[in-house]
PDB file of N, CA and C in Angstrom:
ATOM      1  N   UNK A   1      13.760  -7.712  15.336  1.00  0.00           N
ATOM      2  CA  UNK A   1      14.149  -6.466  14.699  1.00  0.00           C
ATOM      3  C   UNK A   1      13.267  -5.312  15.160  1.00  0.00           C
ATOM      4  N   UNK A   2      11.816  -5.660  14.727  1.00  0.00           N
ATOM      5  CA  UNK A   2      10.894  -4.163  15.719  1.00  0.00           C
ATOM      6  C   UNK A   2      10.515  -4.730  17.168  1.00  0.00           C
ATOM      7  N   UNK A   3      10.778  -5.766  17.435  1.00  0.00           N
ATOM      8  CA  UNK A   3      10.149  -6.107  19.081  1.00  0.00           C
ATOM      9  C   UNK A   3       8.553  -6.157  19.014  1.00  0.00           C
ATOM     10  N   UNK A   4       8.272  -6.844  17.768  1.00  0.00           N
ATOM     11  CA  UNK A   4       6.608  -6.868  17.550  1.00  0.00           C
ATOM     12  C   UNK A   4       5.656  -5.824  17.411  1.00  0.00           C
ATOM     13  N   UNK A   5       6.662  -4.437  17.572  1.00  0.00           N
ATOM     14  CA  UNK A   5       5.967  -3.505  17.184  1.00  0.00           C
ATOM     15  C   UNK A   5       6.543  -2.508  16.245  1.00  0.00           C
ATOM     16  N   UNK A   6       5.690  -2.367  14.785  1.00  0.00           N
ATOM     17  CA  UNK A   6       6.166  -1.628  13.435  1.00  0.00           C
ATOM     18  C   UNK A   6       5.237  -0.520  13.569  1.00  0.00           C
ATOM     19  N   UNK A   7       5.601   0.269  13.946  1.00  0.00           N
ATOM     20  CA  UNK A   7       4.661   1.658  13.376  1.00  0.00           C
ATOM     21  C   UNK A   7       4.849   2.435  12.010  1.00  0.00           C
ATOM     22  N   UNK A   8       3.717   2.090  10.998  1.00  0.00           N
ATOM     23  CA  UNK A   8       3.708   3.021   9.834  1.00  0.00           C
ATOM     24  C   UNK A   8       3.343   4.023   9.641  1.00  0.00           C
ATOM     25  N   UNK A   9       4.770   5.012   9.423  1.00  0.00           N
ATOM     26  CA  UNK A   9       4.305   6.625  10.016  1.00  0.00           C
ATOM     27  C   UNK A   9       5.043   7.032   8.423  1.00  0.00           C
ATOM     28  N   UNK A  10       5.175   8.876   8.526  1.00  0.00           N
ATOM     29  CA  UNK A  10       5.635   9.318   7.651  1.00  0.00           C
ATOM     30  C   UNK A  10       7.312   8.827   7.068  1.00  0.00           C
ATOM     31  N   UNK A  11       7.800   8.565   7.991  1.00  0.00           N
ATOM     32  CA  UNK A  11       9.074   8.215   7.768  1.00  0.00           C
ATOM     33  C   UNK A  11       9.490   6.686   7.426  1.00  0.00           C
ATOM     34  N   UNK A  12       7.999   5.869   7.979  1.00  0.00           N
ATOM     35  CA  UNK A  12       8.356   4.294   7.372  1.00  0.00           C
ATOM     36  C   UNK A  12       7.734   4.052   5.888  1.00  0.00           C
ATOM     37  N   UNK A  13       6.936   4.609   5.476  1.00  0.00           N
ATOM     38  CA  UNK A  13       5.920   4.551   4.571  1.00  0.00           C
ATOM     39  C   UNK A  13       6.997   5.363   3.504  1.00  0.00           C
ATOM     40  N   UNK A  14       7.910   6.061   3.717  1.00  0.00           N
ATOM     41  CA  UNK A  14       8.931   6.203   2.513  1.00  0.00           C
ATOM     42  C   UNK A  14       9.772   5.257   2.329  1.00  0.00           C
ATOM     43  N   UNK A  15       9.838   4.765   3.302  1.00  0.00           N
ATOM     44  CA  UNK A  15      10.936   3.485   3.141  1.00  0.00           C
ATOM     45  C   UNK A  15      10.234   2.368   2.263  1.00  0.00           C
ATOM     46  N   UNK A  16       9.144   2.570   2.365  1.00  0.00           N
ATOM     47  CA  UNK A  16       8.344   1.161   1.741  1.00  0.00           C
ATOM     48  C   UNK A  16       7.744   1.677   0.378  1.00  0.00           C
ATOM     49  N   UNK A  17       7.828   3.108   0.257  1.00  0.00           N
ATOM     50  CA  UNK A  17       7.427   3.781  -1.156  1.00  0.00           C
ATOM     51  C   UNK A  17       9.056   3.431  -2.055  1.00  0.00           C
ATOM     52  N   UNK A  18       9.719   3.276  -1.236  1.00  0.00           N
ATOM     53  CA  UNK A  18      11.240   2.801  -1.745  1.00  0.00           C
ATOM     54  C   UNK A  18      11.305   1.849  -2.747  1.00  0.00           C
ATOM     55  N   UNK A  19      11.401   0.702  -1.327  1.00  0.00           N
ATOM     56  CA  UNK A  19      10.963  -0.764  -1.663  1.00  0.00           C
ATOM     57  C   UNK A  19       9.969  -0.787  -2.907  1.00  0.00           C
ATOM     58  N   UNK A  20       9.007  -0.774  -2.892  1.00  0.00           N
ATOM     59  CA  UNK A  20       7.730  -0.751  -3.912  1.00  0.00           C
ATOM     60  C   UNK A  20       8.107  -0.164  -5.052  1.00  0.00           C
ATOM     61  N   UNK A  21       9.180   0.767  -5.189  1.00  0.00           N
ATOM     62  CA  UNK A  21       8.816   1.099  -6.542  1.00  0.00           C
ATOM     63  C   UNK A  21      10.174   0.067  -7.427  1.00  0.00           C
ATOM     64  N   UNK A  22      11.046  -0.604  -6.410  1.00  0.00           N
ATOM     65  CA  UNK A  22      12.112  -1.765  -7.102  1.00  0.00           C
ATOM     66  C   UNK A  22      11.159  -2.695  -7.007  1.00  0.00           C
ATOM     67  N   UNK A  23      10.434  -3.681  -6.295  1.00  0.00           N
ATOM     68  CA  UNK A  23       9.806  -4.862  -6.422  1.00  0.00           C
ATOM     69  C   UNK A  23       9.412  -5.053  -7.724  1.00  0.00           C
ATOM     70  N   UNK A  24       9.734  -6.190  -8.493  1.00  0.00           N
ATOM     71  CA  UNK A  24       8.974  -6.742  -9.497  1.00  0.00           C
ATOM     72  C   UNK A  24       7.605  -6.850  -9.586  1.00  0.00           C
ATOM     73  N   UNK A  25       6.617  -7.009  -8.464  1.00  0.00           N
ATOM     74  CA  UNK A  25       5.345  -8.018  -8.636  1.00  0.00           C
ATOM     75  C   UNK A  25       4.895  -7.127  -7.932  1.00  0.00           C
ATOM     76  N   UNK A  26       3.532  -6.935  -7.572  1.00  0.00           N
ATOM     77  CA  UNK A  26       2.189  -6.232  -7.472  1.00  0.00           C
ATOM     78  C   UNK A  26       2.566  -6.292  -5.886  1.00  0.00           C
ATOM     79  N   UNK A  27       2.665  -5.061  -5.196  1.00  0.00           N
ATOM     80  CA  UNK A  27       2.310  -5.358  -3.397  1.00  0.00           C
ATOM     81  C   UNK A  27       1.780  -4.168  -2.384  1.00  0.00           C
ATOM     82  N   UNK A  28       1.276  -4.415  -1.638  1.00  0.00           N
ATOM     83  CA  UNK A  28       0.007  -3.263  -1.134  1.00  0.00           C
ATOM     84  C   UNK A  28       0.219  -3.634   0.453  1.00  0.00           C
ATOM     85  N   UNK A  29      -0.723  -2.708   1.216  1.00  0.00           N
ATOM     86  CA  UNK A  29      -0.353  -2.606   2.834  1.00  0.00           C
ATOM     87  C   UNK A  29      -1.585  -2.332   2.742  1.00  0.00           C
ATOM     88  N   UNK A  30      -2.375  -2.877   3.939  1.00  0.00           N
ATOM     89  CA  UNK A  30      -4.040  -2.499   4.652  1.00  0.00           C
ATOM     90  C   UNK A  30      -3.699  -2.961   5.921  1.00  0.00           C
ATOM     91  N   UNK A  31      -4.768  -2.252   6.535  1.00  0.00           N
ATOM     92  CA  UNK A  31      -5.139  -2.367   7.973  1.00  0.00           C
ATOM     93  C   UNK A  31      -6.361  -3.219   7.828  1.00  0.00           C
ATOM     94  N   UNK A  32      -6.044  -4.135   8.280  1.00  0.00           N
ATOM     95  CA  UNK A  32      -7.966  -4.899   8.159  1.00  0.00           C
ATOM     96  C   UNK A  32      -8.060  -4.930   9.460  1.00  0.00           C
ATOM     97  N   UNK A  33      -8.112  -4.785  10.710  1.00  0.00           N
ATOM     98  CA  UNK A  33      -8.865  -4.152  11.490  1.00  0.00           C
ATOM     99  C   UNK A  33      -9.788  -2.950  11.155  1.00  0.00           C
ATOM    100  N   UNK A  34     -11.154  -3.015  11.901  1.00  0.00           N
ATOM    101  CA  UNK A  34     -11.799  -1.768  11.543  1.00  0.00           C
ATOM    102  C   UNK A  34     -11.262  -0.589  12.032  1.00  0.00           C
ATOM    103  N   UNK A  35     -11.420   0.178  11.725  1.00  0.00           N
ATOM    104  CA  UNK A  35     -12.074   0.810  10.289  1.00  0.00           C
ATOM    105  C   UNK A  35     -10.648   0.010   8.843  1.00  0.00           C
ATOM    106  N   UNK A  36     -11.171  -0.856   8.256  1.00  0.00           N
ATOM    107  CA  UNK A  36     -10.034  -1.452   7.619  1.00  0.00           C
ATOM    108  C   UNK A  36      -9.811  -0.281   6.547  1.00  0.00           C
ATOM    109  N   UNK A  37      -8.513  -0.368   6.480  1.00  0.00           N
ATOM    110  CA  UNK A  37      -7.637   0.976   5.408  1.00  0.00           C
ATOM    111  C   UNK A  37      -6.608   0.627   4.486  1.00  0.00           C
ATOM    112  N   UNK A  38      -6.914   0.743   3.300  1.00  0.00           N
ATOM    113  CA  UNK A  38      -5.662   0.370   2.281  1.00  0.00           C
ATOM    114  C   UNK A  38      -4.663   1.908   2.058  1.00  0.00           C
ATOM    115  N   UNK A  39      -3.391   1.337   2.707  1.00  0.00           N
ATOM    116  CA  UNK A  39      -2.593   2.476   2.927  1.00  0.00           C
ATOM    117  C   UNK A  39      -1.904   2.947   1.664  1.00  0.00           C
ATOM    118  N   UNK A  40      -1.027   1.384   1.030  1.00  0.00           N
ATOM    119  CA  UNK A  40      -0.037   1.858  -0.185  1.00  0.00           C
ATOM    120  C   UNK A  40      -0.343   0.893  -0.998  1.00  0.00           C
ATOM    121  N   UNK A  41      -0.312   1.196  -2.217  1.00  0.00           N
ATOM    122  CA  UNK A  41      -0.187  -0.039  -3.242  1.00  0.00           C
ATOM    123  C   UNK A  41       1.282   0.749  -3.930  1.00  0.00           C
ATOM    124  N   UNK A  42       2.018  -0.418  -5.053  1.00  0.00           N
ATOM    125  CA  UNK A  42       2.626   0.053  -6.025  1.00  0.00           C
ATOM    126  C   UNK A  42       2.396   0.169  -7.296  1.00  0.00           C
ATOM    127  N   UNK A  43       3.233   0.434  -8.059  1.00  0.00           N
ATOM    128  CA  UNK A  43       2.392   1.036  -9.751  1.00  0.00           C
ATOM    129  C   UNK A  43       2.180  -0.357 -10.050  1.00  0.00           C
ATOM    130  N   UNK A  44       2.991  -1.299  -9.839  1.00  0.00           N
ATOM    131  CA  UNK A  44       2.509  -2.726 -10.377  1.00  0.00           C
ATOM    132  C   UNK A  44       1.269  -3.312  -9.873  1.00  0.00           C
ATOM    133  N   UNK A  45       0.787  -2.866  -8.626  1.00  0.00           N
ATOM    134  CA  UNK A  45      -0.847  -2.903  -8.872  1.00  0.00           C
ATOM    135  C   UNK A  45      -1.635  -2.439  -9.157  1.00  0.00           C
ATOM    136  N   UNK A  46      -1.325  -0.749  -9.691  1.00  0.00           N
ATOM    137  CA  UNK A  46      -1.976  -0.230 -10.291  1.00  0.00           C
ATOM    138  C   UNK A  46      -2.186  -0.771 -11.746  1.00  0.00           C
ATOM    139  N   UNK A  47      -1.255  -0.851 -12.559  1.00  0.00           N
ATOM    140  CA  UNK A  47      -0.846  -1.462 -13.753  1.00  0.00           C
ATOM    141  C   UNK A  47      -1.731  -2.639 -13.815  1.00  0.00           C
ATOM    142  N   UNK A  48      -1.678  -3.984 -12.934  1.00  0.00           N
ATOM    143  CA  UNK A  48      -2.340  -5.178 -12.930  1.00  0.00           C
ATOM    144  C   UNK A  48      -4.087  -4.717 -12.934  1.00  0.00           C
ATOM    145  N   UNK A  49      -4.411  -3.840 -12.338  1.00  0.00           N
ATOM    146  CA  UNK A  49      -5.266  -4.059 -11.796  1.00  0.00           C
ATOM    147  C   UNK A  49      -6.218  -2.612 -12.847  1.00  0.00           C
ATOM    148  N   UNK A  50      -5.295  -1.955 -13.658  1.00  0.00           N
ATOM    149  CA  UNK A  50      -5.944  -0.946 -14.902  1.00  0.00           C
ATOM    150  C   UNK A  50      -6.548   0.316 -14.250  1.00  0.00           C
ATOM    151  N   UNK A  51      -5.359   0.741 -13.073  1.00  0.00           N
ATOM    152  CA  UNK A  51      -5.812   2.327 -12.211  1.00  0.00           C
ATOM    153  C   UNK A  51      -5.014   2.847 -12.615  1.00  0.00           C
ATOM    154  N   UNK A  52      -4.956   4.326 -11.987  1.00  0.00           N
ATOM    155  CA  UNK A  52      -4.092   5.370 -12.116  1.00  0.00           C
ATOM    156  C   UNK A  52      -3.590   5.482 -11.405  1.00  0.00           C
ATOM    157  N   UNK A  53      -4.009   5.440 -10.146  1.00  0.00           N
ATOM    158  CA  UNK A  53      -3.519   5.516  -8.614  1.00  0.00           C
ATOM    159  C   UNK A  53      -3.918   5.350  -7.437  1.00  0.00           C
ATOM    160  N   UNK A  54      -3.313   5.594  -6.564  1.00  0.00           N
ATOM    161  CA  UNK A  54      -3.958   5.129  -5.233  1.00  0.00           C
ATOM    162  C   UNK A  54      -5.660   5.067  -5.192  1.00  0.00           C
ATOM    163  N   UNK A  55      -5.836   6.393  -5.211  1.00  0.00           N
ATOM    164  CA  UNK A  55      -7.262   6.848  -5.239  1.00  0.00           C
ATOM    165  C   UNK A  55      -8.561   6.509  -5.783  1.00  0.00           C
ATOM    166  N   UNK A  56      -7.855   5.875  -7.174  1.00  0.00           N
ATOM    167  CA  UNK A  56      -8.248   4.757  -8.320  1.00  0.00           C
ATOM    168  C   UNK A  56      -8.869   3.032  -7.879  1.00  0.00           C
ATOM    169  N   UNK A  57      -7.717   2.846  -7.284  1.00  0.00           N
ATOM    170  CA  UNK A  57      -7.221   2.076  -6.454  1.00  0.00           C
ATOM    171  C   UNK A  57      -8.606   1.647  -5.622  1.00  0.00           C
ATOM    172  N   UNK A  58      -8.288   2.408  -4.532  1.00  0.00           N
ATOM    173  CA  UNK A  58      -9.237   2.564  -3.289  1.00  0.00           C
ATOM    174  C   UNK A  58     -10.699   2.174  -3.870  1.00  0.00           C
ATOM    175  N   UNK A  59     -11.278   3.012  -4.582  1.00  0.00           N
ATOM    176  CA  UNK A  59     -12.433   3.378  -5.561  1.00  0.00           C
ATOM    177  C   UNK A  59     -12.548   1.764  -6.092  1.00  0.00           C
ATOM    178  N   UNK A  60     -11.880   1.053  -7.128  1.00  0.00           N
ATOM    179  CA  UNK A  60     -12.132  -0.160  -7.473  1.00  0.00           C
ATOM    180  C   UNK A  60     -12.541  -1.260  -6.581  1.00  0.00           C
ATOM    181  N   UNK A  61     -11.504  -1.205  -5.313  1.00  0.00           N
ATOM    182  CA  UNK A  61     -11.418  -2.391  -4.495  1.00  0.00           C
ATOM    183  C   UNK A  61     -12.508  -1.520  -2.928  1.00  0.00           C
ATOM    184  N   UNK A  62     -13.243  -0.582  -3.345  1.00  0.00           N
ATOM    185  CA  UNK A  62     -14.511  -0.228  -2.201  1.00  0.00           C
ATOM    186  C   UNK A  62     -13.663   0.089  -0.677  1.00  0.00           C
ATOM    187  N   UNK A  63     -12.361   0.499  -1.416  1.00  0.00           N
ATOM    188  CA  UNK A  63     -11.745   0.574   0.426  1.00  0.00           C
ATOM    189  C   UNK A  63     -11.670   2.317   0.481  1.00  0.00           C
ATOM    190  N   UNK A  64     -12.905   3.009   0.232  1.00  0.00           N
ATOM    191  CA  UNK A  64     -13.055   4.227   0.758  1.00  0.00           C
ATOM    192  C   UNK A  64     -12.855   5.287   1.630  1.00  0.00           C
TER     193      UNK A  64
END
């Protein structure tokens, strides 16, 4: 379907702000290559996890 290559840009990262906000259960996107980067979570991990938001988020789990 991508030919092994997915680029998450402005226009895929809505598609997946999509997705995320129907999913039932807690789900998030990082880069763990360095510089490792937590890109998206959804409210259900915010919720699980007792944030407000992304930023919240980031801040709890030290991904600065």
């Amino acid at each position: 379907m991508f030919n092994g290559n997915f680029s998450l840009n402005g226009e895929t990262l809505r598609v997946v702000e999509e997705i995320g906000r129907h999913m039932p259960g807690g789900f998030f996107i990082y880069k763990a290559e360095q510089p490792e980067e937590l890109i998206y979570a959804n409210q259900a991990v915010f919720d699980i996890f007792g944030c407000s938001d992304l930023e919240e988020f980031k801040r709890l789990t030290g991904s600065m």
